[in-house]
Protein backbone atom coordinates (compact mmCIF):
# COMPACT_ATOMS: atom_id res chain seq x y z
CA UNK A 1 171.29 142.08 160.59
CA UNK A 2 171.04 145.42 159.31
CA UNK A 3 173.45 146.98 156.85
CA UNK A 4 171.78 149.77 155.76
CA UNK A 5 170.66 148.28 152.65
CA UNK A 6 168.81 145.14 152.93
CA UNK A 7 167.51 143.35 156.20
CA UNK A 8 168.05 139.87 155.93
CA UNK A 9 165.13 137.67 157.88
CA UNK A 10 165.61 134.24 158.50
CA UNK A 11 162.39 131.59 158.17
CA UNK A 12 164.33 127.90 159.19
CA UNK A 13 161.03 126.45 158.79
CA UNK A 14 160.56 127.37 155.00
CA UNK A 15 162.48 126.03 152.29
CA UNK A 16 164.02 128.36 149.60
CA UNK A 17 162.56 127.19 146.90
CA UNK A 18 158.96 127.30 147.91
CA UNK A 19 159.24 130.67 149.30
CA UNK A 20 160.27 131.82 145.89
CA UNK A 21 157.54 130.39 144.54
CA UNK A 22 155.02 132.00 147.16
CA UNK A 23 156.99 135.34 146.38
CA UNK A 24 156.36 134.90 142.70
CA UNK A 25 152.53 134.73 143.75
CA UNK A 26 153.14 137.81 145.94
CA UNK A 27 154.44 140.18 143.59
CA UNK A 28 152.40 138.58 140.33
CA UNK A 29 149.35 137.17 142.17
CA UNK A 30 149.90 134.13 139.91
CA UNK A 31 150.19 130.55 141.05
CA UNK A 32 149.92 127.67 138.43
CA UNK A 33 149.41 124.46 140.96
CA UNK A 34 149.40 122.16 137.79
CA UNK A 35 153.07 122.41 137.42
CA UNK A 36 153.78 121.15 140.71
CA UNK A 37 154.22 117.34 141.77
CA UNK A 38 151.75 116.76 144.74
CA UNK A 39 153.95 116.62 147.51
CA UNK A 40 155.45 119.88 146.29
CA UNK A 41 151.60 121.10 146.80
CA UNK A 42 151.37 120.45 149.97
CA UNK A 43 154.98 121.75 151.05
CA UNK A 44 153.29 125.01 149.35
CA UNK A 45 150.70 124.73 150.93
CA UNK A 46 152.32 124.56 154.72
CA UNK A 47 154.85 127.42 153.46
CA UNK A 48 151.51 129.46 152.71
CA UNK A 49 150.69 128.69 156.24
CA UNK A 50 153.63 129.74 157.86
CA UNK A 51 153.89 133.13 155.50
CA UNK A 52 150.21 133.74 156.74
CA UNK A 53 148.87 133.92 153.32
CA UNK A 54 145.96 132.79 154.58
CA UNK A 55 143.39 133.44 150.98
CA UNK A 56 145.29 130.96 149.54
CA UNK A 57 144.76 128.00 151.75
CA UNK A 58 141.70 127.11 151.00
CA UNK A 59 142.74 127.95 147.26
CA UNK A 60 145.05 124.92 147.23
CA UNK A 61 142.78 122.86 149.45
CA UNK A 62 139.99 122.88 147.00
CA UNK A 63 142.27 122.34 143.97
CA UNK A 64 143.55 119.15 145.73
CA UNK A 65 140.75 117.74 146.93
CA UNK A 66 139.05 118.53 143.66
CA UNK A 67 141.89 117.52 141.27
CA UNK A 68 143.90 115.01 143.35
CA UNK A 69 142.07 113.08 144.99
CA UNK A 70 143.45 109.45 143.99
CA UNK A 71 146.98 110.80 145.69
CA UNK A 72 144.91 111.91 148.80
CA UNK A 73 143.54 108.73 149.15
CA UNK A 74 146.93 106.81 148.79
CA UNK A 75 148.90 109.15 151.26
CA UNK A 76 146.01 109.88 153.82
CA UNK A 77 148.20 109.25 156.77
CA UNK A 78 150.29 112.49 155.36
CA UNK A 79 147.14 113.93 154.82
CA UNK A 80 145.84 113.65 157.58
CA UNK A 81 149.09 114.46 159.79
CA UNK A 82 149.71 117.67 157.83
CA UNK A 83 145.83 118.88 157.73
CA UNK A 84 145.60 118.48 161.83
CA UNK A 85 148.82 119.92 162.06
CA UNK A 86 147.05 123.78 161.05
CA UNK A 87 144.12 125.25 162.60
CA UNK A 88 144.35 126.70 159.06
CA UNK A 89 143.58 123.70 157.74
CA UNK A 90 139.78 123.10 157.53
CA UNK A 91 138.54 121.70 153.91
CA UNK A 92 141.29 119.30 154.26
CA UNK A 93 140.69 118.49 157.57
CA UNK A 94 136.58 117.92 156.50
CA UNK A 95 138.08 115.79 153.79
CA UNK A 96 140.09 113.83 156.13
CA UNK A 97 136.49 113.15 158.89
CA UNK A 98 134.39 112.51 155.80
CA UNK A 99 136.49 109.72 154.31
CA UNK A 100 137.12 108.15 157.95
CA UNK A 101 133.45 107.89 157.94
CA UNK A 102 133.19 106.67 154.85
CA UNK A 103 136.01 104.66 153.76
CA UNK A 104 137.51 103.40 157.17
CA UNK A 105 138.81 99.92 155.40
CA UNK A 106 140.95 101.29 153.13
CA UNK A 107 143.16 102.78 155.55
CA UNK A 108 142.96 99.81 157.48
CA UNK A 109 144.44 98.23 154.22
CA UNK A 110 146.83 100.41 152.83
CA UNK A 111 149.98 99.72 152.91
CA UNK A 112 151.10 102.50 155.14
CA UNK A 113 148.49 101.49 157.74
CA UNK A 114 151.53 100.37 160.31
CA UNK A 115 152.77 104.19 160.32
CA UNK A 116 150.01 106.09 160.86
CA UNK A 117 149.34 108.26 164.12
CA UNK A 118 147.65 107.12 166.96
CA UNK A 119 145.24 110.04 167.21
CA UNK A 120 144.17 108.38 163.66
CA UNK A 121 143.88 104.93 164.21
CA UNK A 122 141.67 105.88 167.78
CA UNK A 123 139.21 107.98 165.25
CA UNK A 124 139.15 104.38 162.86
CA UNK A 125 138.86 102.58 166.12
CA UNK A 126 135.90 104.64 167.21
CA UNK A 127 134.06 104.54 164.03
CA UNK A 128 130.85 102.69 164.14
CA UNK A 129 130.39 102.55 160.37
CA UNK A 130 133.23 99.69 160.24
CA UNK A 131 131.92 97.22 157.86
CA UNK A 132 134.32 94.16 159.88
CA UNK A 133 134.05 92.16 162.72
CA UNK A 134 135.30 93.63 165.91
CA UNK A 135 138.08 90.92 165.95
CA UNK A 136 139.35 92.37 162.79
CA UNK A 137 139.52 95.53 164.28
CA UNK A 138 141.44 94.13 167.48
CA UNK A 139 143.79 92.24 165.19
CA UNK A 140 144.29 96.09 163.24
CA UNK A 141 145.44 97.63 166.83
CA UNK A 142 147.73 94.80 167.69
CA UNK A 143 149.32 95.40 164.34
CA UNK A 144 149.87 98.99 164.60
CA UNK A 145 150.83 98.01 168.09
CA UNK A 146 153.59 95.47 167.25
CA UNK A 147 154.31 98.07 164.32
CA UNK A 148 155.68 100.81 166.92
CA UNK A 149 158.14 98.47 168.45
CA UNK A 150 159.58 96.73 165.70
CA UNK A 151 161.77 94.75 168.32
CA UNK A 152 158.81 92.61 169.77
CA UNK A 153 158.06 89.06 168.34
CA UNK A 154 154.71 88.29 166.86
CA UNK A 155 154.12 85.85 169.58
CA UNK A 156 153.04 87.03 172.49
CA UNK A 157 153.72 84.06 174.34
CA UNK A 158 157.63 84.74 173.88
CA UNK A 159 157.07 88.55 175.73
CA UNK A 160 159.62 89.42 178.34
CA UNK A 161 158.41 91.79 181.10
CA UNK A 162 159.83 94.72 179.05
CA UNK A 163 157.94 93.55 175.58
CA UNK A 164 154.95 93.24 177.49
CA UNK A 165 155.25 97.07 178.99
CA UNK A 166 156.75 98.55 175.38
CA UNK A 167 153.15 96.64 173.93
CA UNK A 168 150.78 97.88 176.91
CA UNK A 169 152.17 101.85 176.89
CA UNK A 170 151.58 101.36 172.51
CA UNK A 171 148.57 100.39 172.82
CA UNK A 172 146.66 102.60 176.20
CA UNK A 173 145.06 105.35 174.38
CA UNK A 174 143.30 102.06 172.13
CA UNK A 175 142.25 100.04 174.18
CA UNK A 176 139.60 101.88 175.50
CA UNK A 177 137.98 102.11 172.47
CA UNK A 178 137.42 98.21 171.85
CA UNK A 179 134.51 96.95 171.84
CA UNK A 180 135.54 93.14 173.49
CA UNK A 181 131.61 92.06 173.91
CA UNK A 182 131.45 92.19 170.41
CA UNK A 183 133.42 88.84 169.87
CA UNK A 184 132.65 85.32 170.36
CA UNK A 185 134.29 83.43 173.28
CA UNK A 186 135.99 81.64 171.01
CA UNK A 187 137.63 85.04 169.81
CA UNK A 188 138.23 86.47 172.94
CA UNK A 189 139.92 82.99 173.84
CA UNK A 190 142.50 82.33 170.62
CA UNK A 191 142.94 86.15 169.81
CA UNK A 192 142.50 88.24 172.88
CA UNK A 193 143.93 85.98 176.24
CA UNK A 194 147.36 85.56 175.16
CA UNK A 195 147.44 89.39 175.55
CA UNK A 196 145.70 89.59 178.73
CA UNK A 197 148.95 91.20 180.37
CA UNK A 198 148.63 94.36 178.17
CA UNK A 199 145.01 94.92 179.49
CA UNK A 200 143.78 96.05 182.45
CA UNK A 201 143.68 93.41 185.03
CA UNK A 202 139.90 94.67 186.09
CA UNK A 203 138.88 94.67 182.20
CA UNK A 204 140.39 91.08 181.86
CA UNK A 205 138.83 89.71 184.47
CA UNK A 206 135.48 90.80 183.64
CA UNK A 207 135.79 89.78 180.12
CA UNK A 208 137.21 86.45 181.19
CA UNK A 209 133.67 85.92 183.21
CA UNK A 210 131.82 86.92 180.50
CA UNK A 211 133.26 84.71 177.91
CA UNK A 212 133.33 81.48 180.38
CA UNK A 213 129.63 82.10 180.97
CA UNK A 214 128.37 81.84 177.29
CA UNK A 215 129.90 80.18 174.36
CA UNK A 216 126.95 80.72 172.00
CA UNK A 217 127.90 84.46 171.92
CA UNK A 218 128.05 85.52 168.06
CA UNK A 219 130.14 87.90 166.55
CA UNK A 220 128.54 90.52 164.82
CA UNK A 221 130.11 93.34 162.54
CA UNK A 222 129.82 96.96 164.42
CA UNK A 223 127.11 98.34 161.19
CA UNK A 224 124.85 95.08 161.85
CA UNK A 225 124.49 95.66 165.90
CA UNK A 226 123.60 99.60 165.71
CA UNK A 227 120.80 99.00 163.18
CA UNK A 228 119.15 96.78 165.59
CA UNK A 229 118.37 98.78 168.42
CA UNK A 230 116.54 101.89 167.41
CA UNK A 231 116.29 103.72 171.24
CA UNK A 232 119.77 103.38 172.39
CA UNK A 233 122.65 101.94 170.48
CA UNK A 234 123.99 98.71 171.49
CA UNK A 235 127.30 99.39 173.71
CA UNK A 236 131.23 98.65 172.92
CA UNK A 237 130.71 96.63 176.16
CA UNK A 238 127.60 95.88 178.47
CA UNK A 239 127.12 94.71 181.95
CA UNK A 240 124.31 94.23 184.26
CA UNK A 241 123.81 95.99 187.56
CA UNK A 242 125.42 92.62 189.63
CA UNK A 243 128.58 92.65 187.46
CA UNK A 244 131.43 94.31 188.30
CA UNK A 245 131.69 97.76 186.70
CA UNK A 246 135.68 98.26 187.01
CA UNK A 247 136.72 97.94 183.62
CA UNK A 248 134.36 100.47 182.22
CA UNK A 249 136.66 103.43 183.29
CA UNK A 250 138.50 101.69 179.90
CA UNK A 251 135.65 101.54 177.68
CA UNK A 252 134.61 105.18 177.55
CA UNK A 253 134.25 107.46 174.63
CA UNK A 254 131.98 108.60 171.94
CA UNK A 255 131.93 109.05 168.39
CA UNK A 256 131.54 111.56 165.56
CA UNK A 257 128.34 109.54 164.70
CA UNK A 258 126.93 109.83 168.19
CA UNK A 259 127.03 106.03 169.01
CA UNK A 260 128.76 106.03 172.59
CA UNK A 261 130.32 102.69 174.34
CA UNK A 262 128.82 103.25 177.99
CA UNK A 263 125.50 102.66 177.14
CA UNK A 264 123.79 99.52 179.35
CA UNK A 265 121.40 97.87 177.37
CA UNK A 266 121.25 94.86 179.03
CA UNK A 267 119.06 97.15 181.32
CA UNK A 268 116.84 98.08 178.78
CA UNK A 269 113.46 96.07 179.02
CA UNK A 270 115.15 93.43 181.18
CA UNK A 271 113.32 94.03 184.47
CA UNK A 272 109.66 94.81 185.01
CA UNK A 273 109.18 98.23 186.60
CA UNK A 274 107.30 97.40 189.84
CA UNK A 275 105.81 100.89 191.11
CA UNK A 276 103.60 100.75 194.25
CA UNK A 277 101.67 104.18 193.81
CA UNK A 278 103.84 105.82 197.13
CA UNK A 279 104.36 108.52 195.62
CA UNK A 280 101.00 110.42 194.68
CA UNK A 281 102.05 113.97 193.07
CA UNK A 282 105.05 115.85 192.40
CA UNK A 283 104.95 119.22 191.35
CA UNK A 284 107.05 118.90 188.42
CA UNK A 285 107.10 119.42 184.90
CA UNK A 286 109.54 116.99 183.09
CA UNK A 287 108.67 113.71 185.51
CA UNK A 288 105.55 111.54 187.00
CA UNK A 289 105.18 110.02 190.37
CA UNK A 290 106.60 106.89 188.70
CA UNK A 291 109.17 108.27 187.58
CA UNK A 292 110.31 109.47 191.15
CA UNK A 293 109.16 106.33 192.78
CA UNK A 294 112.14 104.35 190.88
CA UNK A 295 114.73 107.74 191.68
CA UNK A 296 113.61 106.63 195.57
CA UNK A 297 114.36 103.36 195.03
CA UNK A 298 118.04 104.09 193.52
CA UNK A 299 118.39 106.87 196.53
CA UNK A 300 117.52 103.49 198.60
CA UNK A 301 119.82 101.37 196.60
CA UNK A 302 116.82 99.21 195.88
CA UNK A 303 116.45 96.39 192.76
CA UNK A 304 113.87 98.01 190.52
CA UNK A 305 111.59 95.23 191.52
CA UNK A 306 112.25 95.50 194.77
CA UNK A 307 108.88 97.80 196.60
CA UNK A 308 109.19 101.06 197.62
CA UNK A 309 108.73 100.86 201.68
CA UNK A 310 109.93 104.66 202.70
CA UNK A 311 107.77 107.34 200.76
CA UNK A 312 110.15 110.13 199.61
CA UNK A 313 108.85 113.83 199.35
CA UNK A 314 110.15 115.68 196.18
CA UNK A 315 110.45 119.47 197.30
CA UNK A 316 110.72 121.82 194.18
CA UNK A 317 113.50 124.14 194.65
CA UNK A 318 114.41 125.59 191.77
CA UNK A 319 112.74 125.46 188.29
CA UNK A 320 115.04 127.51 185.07
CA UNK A 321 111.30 128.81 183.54
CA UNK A 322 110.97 130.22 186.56
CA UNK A 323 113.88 131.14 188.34
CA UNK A 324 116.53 131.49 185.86
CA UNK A 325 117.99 135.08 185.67
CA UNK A 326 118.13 136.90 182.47
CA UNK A 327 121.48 137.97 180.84
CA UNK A 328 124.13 136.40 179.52
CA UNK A 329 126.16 134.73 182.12
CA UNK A 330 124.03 134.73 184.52
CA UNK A 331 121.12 132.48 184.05
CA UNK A 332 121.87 130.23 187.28
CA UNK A 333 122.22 133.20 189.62
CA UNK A 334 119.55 132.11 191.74
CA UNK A 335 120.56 128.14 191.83
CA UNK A 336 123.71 129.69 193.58
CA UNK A 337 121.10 131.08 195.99
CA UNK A 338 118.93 128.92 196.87
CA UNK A 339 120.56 125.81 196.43
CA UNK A 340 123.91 126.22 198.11
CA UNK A 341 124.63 123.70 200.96
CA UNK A 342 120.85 121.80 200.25
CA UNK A 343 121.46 118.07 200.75
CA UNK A 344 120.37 115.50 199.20
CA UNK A 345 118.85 117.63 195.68
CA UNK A 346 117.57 115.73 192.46
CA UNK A 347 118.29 117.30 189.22
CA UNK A 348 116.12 116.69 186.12
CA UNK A 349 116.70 118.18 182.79
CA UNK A 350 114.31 117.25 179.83
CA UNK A 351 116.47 117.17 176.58
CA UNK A 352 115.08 119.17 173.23
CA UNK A 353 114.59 117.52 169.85
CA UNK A 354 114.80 114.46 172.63
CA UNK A 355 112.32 111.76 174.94
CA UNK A 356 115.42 111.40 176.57
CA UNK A 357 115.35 112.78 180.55
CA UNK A 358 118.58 113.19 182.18
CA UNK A 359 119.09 113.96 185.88
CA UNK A 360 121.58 113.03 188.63
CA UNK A 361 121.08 112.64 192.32
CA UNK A 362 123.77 114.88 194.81
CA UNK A 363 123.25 113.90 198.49
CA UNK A 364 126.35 116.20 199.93
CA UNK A 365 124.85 119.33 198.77
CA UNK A 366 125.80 122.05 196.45
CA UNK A 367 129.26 124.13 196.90
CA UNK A 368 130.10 127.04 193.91
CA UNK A 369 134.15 127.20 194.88
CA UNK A 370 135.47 125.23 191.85
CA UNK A 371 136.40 122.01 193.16
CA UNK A 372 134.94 118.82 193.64
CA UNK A 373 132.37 117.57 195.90
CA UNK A 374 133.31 114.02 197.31
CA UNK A 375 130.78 111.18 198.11
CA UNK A 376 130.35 107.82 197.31
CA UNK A 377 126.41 107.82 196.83
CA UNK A 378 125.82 109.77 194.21
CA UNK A 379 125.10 108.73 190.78
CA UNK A 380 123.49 110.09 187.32
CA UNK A 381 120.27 108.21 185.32
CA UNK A 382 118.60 108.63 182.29
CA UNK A 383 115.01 107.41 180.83
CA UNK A 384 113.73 107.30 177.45
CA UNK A 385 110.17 109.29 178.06
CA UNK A 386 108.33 106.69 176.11
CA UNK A 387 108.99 103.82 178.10
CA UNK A 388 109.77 104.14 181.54
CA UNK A 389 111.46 101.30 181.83
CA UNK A 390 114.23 102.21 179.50
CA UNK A 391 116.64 103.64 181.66
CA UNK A 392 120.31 103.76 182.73
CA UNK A 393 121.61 104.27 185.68
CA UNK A 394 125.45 104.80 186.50
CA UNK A 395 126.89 105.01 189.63
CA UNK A 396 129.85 106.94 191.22
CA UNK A 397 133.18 105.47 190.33
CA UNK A 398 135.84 108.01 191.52
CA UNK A 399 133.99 109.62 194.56
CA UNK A 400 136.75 112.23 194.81
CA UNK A 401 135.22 114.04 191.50
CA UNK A 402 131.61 112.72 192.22
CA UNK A 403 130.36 116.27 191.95
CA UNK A 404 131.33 119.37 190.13
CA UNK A 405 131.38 122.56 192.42
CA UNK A 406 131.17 124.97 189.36
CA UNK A 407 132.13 128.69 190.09
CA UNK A 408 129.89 131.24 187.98
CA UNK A 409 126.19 132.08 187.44
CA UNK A 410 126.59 131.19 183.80
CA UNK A 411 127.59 127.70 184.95
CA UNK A 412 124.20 124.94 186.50
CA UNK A 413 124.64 121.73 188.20
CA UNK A 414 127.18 119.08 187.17
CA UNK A 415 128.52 115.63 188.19
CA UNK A 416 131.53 114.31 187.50
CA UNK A 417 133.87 115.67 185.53
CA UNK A 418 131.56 115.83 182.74
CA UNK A 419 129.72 113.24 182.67
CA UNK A 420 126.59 115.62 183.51
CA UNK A 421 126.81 119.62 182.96
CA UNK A 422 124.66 122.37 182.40
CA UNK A 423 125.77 125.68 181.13
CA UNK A 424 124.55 129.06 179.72
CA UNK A 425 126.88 129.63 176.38
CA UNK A 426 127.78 132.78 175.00
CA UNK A 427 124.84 133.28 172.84
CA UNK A 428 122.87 132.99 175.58
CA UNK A 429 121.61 128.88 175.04
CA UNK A 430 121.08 126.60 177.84
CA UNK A 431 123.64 123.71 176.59
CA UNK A 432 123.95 120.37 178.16
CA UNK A 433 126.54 117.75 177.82
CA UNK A 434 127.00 114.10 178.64
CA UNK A 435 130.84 113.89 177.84
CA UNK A 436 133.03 110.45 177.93
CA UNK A 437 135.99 110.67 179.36
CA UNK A 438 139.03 108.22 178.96
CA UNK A 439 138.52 107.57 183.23
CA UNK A 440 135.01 108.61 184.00
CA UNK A 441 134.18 109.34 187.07
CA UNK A 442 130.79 107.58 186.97
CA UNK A 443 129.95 104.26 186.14
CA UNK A 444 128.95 104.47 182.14
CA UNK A 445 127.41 106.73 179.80
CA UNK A 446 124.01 107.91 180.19
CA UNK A 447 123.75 109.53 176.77
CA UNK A 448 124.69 110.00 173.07
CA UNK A 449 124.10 113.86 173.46
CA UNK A 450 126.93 116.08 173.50
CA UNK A 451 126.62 120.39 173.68
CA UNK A 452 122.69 120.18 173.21
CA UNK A 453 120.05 122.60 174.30
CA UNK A 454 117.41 121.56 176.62
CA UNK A 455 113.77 123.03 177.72
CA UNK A 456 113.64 122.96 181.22
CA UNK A 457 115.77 121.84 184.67
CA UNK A 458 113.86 121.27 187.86
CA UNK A 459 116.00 120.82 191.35
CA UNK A 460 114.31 118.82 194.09
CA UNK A 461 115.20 118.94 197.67
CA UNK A 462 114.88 114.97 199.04
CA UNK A 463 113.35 114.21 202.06
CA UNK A 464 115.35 111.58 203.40
């Protein structure tokens, strides 16, 4: 309202007092933090935020993190609310990753634990620096769990229909990111099966196998199982090529560290490559004959000792060194062209800073209108260059998103819905991503590397 005088402006979302004290500041550019209580610091703070003053954020950021940091550490569920709240926010938000990484347990152990957000216990949950046994951490979730419906017994035995929902719909976004194969059976039996209705009934069931077959399992703490494998971390859960693969669209994800739960290991060095020599030369520069000898033998839904009896011709159709365009946002100009409606194309991408190889097989053919291609024999692979016979190789889950019909020369081959994808980015880098997603559309992860560069991608027509 205007009456000629003043104009009065009304901010609902800042409190008188500290807007005085942010005018004070204003008009004196003066602002004493030591004579504030904490909390009031962090009200300032927010009401700095929503005034736009945006020099002082990280003023009062550094002074609390420098000066305060016993309070940080005793309220870090505020902390870490408030600091993810803001875009604005990003000292305290570094503060906030770097003691998750470093200090997981005493969140886990503070007293507040119960009321914390889910997006924070999923970042604990994902953390492969926990120094505890992964039943500790499952005994965590179904604490917070329990936590957010104060109404439900401690037994689970005692649920009702309703408990058992209000428990489940707590707990989705978590689940995923438990790493069952880490416990004994003895674990999984006194700990985990009485909540078997609040998991999926595919992930149950599979777990349930697993346990029955094996009671010599041991349970190992999350920081003693990633130092042992050195190529490819050891997964949240692993399965051979004969076991069902249903649950994995629940055990998905990766994490600040890199460490990702999709990874098979039980592949690596588990069967003897048996190559046959069918396949005398490909013109290619990121893959040998042997190499392309097992790709035929997936095409053929072959075991990998199984012998090669149809020799496959590898056609080189497109190669980036040599055919990508120049420009930005335009690099894959001429994959549009040339490989547009080719069926049954192999693309290889060799990784830099990596011996990792990456590549996925799309029998269907390549559209460029933005949707998906659907097909239920196409599937995605990685090797470790050193050793042939580390590998992965995931299937198509959801053949409805089996293949990404990208729209846009700055955009190259991709699978899923990102569980493979090329792209040129704005500064003109060839990027490449092997995302998780919470229901991937392909079997498991087939790499740790997320928005990397690589060296070189090489499309092969298939004669089939």
């Amino acid at each position: 309202k205007n009456d000629e005088i003043l104009t009065n402006i009304k901010l609902p979302n800042i409190s008188p007092e500290f807007f005085h004290v942010l005018l004070r500041y204003i008009y004196g550019g003066r602002l004493f933090l030591e004579e504030y209580d904490i909390s009031d610091i962090i009200k300032i703070l927010v009401t700095s935020s929503e005034l736009n003053l945006q020099e002082l954020i990280p003023y009062i950021e550094s002074f609390l993190i420098k000066n305060k940091t016993n309070w940080l550490e005793q309220n870090f569920d505020l902390v870490y609310q408030t600091s993810f709240e803001n875009d604005s926010f990003l000292k305290l938000q570094k503060y906030c990753t770097d003691f998750i990484s470093k200090d997981p347990e005493k969140i886990f152990n503070s007293p507040s634990f119960s009321t914390i957000p889910e997006r924070l216990l999923i970042t604990l949950i994902k953390n492969d620096n926990l120094q505890m046994k992964e039943i500790q951490v499952w005994e965590y979730v179904i604490k917070w769990g329990l936590a957010q419906n104060p109404e439900l017994s401690s037994d689970p035995t005692s649920f009702s229909k309703d408990d058992i929902n209000a428990l489940k719909n707590a707990l989705h976004h978590c689940i995923p990111f438990i790493r069952f194969r880490n416990l004994t059976s003895r674990e999984f039996m006194k700990k985990v099966k009485s909540y078997k209705k609040i998991l999926p009934k595919e992930l149950y069931n599979d777990l349930l196998n697993y346990f029955l077959d094996d009671d010599s399992k041991e349970s190992l703490p999350r920081i003693s199982i990633s130092k042992q494998i050195s190529t490819l971390e050891i997964p949240r859960v692993t399965n051979s090529d004969n076991e069902s693969q249903e649950y994995m669209s629940f055990a998905s994800g990766t994490t600040s560290t890199g460490r990702s739960m999709g990874y098979d290991s039980s592949l690596l060095n588990k069967q003897k490559v048996s190559t046959t020599n069918k396949i005398k030369n490909i013109d290619s520069k990121i893959i040998t004959p042997q190499h392309a000898e097992i790709i035929s033998k997936w095409i053929d839904r072959l075991e990998i000792t199984d012998k090669l009896t149809t020799s496959h011709e590898f056609k080189l159709l497109y190669r980036d060194s040599r055919d990508g365009s120049s420009g930005v946002f335009n690099r894959f100009k001429k994959f549009h062209e040339i490989c547009i409606d080719q069926l049954h194309t192999v693309t290889l991408v060799k990784v830099e800073g990596s011996n990792e190889i990456l590549g996925g097989y799309n029998p269907i053919g390549w559209k460029f209108d933005g949707n998906y291609g659907i097909t239920k024999d196409s599937f995605i692979f990685s090797f470790d260059n050193e050793n042939i016979e580390n590998y992965i190789l995931s299937r198509v889950k959801d053949e409805k998103k089996a293949i990404r019909n990208i729209d846009g020369y700055s955009k190259g081959p991709s699978f899923g819905i990102y569980e493979l994808s090329l792209w040129q980015s704005i500064n003109n880098k060839l990027r490449i991503s092997c995302e998780n997603t919470i229901y991937p559309t392909y079997e498991k992860r087939i790499s740790k590397i997320d928005n990397s560069n690589y060296l070189e991608l090489e499309l092969f027509k298939i004669d089939i």
